[in-house]
C-alpha atoms as a PDB file:
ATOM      1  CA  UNK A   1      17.252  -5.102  78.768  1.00  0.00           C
ATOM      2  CA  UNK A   2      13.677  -3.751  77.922  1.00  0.00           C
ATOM      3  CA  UNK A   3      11.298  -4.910  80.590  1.00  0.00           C
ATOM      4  CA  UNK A   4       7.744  -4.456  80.593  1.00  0.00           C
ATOM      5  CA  UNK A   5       5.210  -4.718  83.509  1.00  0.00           C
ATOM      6  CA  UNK A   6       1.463  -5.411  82.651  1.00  0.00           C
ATOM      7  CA  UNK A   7      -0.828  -5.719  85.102  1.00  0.00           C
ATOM      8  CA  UNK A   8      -3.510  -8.342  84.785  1.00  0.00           C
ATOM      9  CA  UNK A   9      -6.983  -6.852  83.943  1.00  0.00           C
ATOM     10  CA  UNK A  10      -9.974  -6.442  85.941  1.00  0.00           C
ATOM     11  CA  UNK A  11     -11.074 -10.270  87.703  1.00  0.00           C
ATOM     12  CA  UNK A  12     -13.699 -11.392  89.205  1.00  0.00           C
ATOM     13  CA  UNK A  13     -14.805 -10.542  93.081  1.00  0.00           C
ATOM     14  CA  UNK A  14     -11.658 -11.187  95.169  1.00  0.00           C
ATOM     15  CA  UNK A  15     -12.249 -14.436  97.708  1.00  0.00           C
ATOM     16  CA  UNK A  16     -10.719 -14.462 101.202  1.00  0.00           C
ATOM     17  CA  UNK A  17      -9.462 -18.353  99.982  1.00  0.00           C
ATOM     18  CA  UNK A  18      -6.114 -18.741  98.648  1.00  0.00           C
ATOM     19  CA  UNK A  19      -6.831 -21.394  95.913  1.00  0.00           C
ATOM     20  CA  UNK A  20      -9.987 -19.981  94.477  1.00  0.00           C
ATOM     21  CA  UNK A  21      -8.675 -16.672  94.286  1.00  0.00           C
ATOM     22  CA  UNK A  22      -5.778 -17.897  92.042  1.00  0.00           C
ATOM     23  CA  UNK A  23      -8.874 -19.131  90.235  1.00  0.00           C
ATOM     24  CA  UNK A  24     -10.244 -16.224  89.675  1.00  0.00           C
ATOM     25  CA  UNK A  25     -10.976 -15.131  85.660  1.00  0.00           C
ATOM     26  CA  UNK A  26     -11.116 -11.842  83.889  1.00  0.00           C
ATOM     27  CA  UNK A  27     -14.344 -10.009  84.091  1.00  0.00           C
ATOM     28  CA  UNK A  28     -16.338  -9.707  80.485  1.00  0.00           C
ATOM     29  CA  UNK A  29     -14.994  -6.144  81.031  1.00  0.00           C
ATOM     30  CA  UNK A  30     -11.160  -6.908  82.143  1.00  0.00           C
ATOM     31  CA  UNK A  31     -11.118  -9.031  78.523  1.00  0.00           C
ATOM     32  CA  UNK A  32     -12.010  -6.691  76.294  1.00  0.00           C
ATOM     33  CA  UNK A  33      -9.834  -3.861  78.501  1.00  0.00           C
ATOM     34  CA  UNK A  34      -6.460  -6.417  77.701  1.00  0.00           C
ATOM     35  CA  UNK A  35      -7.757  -6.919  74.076  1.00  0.00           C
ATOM     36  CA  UNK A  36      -7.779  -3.356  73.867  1.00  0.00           C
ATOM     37  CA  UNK A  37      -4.274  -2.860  75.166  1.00  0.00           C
ATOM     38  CA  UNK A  38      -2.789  -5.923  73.035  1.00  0.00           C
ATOM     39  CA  UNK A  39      -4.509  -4.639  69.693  1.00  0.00           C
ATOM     40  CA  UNK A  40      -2.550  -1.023  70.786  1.00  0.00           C
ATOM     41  CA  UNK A  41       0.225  -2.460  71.396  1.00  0.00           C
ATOM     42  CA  UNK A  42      -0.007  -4.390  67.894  1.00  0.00           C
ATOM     43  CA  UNK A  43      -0.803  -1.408  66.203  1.00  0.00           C
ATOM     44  CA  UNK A  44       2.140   0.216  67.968  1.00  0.00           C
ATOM     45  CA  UNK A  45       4.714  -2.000  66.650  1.00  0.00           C
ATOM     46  CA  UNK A  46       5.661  -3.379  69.731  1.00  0.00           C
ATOM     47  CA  UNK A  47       7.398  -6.931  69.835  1.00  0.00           C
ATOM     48  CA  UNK A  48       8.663  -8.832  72.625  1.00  0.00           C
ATOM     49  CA  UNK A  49      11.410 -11.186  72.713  1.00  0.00           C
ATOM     50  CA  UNK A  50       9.661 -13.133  75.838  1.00  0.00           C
ATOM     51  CA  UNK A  51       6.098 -12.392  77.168  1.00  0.00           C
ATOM     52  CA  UNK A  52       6.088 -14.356  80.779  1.00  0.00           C
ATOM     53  CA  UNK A  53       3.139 -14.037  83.381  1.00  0.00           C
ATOM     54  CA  UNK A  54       1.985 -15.711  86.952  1.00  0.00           C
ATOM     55  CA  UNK A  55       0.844 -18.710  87.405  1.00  0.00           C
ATOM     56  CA  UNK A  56      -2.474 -17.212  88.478  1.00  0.00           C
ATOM     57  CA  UNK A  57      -5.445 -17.282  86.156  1.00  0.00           C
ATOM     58  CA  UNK A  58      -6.043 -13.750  85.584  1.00  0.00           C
ATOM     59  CA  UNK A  59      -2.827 -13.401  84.452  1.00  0.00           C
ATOM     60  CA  UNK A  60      -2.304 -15.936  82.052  1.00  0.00           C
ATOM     61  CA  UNK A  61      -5.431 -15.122  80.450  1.00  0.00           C
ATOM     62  CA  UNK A  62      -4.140 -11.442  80.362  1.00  0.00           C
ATOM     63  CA  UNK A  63      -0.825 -12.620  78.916  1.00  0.00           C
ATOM     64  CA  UNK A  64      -1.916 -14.948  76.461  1.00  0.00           C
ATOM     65  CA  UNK A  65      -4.643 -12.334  75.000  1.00  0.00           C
ATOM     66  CA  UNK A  66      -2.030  -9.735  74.789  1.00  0.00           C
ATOM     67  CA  UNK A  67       0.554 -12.365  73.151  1.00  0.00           C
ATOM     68  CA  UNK A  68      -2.655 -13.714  70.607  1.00  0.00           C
ATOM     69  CA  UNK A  69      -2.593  -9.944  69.536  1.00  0.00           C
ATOM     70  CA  UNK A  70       0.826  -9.613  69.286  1.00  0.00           C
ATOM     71  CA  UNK A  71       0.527 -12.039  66.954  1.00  0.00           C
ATOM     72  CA  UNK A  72       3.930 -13.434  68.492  1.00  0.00           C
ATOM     73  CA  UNK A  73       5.159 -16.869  67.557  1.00  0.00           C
ATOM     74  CA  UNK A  74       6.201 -17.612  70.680  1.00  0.00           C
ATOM     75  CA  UNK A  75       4.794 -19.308  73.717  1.00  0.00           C
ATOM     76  CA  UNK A  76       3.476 -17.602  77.064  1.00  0.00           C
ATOM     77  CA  UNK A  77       5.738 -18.644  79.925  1.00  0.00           C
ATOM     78  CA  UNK A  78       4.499 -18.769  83.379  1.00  0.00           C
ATOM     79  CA  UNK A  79       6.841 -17.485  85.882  1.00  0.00           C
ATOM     80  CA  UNK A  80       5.684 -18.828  89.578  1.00  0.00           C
ATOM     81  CA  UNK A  81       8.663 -15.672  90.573  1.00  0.00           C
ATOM     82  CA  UNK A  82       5.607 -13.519  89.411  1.00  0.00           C
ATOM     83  CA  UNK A  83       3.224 -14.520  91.399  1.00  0.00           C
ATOM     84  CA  UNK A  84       1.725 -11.933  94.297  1.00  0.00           C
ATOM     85  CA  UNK A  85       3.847 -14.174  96.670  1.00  0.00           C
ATOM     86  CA  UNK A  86       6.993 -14.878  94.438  1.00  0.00           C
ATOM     87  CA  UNK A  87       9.969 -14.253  95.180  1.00  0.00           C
ATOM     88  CA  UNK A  88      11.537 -10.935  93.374  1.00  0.00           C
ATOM     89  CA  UNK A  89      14.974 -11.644  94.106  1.00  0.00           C
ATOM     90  CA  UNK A  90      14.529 -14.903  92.171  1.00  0.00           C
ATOM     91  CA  UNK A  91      12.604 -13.426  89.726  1.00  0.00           C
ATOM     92  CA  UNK A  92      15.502 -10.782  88.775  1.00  0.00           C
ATOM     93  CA  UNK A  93      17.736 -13.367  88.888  1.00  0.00           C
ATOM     94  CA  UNK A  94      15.647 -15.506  86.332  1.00  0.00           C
ATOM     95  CA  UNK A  95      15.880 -11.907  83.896  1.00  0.00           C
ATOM     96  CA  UNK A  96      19.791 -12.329  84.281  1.00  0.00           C
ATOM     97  CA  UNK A  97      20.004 -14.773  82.982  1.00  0.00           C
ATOM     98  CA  UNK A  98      18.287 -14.198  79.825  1.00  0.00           C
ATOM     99  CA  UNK A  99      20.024 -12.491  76.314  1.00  0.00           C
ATOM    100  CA  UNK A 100      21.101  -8.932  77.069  1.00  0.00           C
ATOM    101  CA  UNK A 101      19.201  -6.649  75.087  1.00  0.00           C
ATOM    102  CA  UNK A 102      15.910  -9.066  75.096  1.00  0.00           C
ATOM    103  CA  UNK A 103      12.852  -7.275  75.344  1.00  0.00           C
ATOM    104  CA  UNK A 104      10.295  -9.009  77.719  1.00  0.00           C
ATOM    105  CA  UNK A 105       6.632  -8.638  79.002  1.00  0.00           C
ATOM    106  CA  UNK A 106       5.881  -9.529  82.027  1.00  0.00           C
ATOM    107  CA  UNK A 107       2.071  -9.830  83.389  1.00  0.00           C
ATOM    108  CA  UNK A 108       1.617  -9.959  87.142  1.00  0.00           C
ATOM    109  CA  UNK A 109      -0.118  -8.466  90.057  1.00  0.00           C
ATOM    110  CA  UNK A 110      -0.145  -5.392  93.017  1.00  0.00           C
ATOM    111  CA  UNK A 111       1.461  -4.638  94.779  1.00  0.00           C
ATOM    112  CA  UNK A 112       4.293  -6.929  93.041  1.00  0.00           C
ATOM    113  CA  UNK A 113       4.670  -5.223  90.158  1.00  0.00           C
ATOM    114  CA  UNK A 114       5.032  -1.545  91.404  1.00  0.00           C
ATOM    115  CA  UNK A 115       7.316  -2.800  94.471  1.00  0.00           C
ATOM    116  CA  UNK A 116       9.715  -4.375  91.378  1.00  0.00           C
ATOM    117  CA  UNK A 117       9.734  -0.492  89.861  1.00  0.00           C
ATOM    118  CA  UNK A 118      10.875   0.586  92.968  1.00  0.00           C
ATOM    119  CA  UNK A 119      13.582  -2.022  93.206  1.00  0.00           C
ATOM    120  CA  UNK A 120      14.770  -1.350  89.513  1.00  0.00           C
ATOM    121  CA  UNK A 121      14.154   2.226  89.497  1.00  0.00           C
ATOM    122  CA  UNK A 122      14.316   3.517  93.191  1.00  0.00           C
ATOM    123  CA  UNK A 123      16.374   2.962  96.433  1.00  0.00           C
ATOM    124  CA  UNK A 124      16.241  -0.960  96.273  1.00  0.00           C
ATOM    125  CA  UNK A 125      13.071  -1.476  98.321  1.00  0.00           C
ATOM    126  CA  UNK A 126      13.923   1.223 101.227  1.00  0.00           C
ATOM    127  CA  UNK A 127      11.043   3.385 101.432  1.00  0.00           C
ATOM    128  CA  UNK A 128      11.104   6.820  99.609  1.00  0.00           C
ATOM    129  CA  UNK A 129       9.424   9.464 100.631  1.00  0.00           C
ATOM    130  CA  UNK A 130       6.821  11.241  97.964  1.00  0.00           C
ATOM    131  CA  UNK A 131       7.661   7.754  96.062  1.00  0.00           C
ATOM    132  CA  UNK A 132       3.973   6.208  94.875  1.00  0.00           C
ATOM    133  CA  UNK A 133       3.212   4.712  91.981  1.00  0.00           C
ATOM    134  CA  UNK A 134      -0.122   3.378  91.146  1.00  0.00           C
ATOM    135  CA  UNK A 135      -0.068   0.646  87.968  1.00  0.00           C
ATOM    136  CA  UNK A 136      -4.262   0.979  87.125  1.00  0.00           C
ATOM    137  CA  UNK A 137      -5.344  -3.207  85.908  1.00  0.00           C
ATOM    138  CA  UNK A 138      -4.085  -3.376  82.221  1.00  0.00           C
ATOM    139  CA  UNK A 139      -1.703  -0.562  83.069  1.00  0.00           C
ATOM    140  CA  UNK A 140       1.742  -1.327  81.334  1.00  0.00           C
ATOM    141  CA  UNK A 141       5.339   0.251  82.431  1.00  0.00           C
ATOM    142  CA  UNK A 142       8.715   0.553  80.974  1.00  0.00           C
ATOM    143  CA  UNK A 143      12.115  -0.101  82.366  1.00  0.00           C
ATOM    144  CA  UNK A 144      15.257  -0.526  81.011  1.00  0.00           C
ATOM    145  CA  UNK A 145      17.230  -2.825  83.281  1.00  0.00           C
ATOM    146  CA  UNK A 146      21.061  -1.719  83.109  1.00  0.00           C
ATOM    147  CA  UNK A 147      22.248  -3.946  85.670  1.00  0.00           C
ATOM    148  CA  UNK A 148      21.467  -7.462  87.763  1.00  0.00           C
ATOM    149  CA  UNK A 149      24.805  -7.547  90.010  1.00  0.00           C
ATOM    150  CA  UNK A 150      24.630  -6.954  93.164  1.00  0.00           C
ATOM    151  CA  UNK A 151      21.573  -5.570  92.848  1.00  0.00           C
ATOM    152  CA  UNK A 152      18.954  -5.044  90.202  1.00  0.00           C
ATOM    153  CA  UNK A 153      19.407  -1.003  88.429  1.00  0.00           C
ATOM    154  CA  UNK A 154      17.676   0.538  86.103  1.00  0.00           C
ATOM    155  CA  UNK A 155      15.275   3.538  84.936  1.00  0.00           C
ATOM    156  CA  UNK A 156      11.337   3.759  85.192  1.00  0.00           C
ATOM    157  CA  UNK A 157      11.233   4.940  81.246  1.00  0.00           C
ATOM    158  CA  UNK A 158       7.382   5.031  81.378  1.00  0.00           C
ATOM    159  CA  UNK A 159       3.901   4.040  82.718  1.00  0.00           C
ATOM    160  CA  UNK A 160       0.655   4.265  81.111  1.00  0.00           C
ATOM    161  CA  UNK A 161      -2.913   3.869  81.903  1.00  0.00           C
ATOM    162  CA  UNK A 162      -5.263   0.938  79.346  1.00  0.00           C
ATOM    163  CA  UNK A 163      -6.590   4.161  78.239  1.00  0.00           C
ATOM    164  CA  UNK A 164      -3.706   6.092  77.601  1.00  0.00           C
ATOM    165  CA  UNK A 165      -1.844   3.345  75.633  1.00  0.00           C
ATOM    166  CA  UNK A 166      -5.289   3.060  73.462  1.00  0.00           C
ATOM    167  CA  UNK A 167      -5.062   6.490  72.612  1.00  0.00           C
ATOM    168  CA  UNK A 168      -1.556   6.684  71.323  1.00  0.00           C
ATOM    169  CA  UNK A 169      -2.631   3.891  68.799  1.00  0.00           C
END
């Protein structure tokens, strides 16, 4: 299985409350940024079988620009697993269950989605020394999920900044 993490683009001022930082929108900036990325990714032939995000504003506005780009027939499907507090076990568990083979986009947050590289990719959540990764907003990365049982496995394929996946298109 293809998996894909995008991180949301750039929001708004971060707010020490809970429920109005889920609130919180793209920037002018952080929109064009993602429309940027989805027309590259367009251009790039990429297709996705499933393009799921977090509940949380940013990221479903994120998702469903990238998706409008895409051009994709499909829906965006929020994924409360993907939220900055979600669950990950759930979440890989969720990704089980879908068709082997599926290629899916998944828009989220920090540290969630580098933490879920490290799971797929690394030791399984033990620290690793010398092991950072650093997803930039509108950053996208690569993995190809070879196993859910008993845990998740896989390879970190790629990662690429909003500017470098511009320039390739």
């Amino acid at each position: 299985m293809e998996v894909y993490l995008l991180r949301h683009g750039e929001a708004g001022k971060r707010t020490s409350l809970v429920s109005k930082d889920n609130e919180r929108s793209l920037t002018a900036a952080g929109r064009q940024e993602t429309e940027g990325v989805g027309e590259a990714l367009a251009a790039l032939g990429f297709e996705f079988d499933y393009v799921v995000t977090s509940p949380l504003k940013r990221a479903e506005e994120t998702a469903i620009i990238v998706n409008k780009a895409l051009k994709r027939k499909g829906q965006v499907e929020g994924w409360p697993e993907l939220s900055p507090e979600g669950n990950r076990n759930a979440f890989y568990r969720r990704l089980g269950k879908l068709k082997a083979g599926s290629r899916v986009l998944c828009v989220g947050h920090e540290p969630y989605l580098t933490t879920t590289i490290g799971d797929v990719a690394g030791r399984g959540g033990e620290a690793s020394p010398g092991f950072r990764i650093s997803l930039k907003k509108g950053g996208l990365a690569k993995l190809l999920v070879t196993g859910f049982n008993p845990r998740v496995t896989g390879e970190l394929r790629w990662l690429l900044t909003p500017k470098q996946i511009r320039k390739m298109a």
